[in-house]
N, C-alpha and C. Protein backbone atom coordinates (compact mmCIF):
# COMPACT_ATOMS: atom_id res chain seq x y z
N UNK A 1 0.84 -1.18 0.00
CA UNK A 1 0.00 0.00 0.00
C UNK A 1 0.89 1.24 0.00
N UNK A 2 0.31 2.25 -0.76
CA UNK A 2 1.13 3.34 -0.92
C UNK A 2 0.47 4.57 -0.38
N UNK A 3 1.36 4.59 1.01
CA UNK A 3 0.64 5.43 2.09
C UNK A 3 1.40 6.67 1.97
N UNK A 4 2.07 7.04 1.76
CA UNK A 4 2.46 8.58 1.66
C UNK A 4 2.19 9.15 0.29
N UNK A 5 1.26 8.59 -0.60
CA UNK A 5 0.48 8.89 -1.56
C UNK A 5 -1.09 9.21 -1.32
N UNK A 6 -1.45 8.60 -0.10
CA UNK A 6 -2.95 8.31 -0.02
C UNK A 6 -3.39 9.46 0.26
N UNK A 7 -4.92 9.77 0.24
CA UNK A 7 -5.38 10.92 0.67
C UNK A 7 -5.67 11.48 2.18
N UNK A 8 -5.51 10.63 3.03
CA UNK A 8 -5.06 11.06 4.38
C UNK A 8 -4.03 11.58 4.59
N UNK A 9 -2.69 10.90 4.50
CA UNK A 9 -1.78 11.29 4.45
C UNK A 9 -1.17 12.55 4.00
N UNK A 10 -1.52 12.86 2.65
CA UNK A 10 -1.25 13.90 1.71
C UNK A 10 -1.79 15.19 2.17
N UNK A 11 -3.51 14.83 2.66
CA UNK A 11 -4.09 16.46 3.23
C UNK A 11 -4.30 16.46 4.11
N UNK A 12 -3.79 15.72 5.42
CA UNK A 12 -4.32 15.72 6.92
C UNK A 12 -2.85 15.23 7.81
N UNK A 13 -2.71 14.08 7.63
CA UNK A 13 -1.77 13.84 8.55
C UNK A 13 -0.14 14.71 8.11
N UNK A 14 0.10 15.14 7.11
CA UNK A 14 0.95 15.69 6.54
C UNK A 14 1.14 17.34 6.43
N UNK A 15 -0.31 17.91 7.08
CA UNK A 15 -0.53 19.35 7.02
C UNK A 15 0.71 19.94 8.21
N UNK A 16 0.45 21.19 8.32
CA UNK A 16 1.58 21.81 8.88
C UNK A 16 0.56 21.91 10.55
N UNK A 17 -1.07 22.16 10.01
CA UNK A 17 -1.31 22.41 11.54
C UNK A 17 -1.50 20.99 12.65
N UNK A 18 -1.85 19.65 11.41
CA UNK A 18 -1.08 18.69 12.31
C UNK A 18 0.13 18.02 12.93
N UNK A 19 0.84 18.64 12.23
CA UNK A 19 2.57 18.16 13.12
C UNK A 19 2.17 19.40 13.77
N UNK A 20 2.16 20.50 14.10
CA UNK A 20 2.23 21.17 14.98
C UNK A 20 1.71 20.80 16.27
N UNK A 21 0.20 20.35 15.87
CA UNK A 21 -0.48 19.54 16.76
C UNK A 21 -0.05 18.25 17.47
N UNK A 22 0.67 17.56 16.99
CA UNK A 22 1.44 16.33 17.43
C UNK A 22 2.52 16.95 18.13
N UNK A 23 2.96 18.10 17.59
CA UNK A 23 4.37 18.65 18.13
C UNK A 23 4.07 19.24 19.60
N UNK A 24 2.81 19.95 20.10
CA UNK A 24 2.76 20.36 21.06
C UNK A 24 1.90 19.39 22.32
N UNK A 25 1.40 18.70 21.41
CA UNK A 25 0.76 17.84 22.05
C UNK A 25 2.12 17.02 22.86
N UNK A 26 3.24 16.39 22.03
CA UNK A 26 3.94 15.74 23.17
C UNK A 26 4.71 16.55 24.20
N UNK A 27 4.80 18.06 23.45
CA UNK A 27 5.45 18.73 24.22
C UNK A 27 4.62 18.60 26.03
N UNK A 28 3.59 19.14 25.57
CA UNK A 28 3.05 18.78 27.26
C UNK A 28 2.62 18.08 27.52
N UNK A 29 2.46 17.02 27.37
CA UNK A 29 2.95 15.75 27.54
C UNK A 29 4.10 15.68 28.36
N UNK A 30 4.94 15.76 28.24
CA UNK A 30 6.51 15.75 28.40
C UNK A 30 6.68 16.78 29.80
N UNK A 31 6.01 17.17 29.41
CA UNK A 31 6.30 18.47 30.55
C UNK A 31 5.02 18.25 31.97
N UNK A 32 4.26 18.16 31.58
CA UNK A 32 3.15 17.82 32.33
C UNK A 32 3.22 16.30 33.20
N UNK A 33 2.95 15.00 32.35
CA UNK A 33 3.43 13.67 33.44
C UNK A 33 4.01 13.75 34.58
N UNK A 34 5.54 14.56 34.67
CA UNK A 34 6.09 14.22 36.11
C UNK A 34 4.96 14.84 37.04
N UNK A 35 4.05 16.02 36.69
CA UNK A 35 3.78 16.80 37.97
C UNK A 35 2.73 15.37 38.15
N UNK A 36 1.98 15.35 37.14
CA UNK A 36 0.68 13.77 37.66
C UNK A 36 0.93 13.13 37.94
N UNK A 37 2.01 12.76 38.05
CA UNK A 37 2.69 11.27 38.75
C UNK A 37 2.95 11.95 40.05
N UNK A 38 3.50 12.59 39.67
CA UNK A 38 4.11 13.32 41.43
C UNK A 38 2.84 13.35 42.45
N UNK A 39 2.16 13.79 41.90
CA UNK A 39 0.23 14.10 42.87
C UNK A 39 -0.28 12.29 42.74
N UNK A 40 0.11 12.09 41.74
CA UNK A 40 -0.27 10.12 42.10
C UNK A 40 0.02 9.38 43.05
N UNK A 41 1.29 9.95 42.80
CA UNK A 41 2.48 9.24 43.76
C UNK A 41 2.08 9.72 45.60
N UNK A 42 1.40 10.95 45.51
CA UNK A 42 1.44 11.59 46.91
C UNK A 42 0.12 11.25 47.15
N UNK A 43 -0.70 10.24 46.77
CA UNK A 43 -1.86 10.30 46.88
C UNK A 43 -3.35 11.12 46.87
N UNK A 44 -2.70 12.34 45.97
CA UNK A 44 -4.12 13.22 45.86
C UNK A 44 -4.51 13.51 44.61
N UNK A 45 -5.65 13.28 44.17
CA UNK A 45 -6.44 13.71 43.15
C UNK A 45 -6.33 14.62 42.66
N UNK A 46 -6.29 14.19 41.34
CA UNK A 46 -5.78 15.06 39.92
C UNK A 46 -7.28 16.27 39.63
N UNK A 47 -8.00 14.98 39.14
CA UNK A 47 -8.98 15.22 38.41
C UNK A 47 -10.21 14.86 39.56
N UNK A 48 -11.51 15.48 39.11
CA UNK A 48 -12.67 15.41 40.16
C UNK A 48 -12.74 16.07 41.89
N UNK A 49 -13.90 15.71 42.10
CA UNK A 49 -14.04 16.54 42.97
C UNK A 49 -13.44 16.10 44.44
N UNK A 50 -12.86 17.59 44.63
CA UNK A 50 -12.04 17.72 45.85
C UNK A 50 -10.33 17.56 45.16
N UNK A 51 -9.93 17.19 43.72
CA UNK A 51 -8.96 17.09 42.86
C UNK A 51 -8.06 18.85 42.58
N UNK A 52 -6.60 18.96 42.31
CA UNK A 52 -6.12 19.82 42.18
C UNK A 52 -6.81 20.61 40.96
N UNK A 53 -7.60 20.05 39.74
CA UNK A 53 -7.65 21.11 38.87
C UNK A 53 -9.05 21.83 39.27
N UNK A 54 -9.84 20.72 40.17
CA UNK A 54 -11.32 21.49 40.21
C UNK A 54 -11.12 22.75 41.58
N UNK A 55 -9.73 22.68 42.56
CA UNK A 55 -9.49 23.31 43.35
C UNK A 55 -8.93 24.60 42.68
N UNK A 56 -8.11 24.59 41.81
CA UNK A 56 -7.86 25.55 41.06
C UNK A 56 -9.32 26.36 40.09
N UNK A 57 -9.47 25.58 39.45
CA UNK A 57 -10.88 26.80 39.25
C UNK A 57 -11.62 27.11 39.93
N UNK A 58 -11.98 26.19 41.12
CA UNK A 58 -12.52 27.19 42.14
C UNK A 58 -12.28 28.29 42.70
N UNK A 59 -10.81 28.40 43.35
CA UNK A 59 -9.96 29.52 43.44
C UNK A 59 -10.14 30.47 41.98
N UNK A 60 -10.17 29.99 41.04
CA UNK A 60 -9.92 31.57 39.95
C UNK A 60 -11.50 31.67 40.11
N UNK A 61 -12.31 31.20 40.08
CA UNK A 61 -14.09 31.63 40.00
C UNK A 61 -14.32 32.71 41.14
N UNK A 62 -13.55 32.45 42.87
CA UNK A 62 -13.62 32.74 44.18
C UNK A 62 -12.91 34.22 43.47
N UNK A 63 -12.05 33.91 43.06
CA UNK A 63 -10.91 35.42 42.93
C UNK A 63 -11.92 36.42 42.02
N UNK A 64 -12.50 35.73 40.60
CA UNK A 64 -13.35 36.62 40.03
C UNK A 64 -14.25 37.82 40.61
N UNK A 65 -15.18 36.15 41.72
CA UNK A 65 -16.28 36.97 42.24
C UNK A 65 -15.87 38.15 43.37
N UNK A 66 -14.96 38.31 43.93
CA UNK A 66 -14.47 38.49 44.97
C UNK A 66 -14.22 40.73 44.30
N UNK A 67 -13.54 40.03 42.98
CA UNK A 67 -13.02 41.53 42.13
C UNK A 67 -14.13 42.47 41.68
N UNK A 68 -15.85 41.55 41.47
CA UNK A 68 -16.88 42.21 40.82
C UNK A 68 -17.32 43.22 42.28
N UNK A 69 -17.22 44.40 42.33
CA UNK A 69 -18.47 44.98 43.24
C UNK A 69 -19.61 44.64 42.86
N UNK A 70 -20.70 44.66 44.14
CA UNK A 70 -21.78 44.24 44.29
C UNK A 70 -22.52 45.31 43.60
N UNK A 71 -23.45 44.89 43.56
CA UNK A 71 -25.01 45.77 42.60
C UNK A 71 -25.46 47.26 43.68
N UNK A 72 -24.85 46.67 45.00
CA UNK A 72 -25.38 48.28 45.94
C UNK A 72 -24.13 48.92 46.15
N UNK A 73 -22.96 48.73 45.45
CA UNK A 73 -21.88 49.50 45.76
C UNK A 73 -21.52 50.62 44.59
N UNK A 74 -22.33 51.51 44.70
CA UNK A 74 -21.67 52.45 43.18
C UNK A 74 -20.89 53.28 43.72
């Protein structure tokens, strides 16, 4: 089979914005794993609730609301 002829190859897997996409994709990848392993390893949750990322948007949502004055403060 003649795959670097085919039409996947030629207009998709071969485009510039998919290697880019592959390219950054392993980049964090690469960069990212040790910290998830590290929080694996220490026993606390990544993902879900009571997890580091849902603690983090909570904190930026808390910080938002915190910056809006209220409706009786002009």
């Amino acid at each position: 089979m003649d795959v670097y002829h085919s039409w996947i190859y030629v207009y998709i897997l071969n485009t510039t914005w998919m290697v880019r996409a592959i390219l950054y994709a392993t980049f964090a990848l690469n960069i990212l794993s040790p910290i998830l392993v590290w929080f694996i390893f220490r026993g606390q949750k990544v993902l879900g609730k009571g997890g580091l990322i849902n603690g983090v948007i909570k904190t930026v949502i808390d910080r938002k609301g915190a910056q809006q004055p209220s409706p009786t403060q002009k």
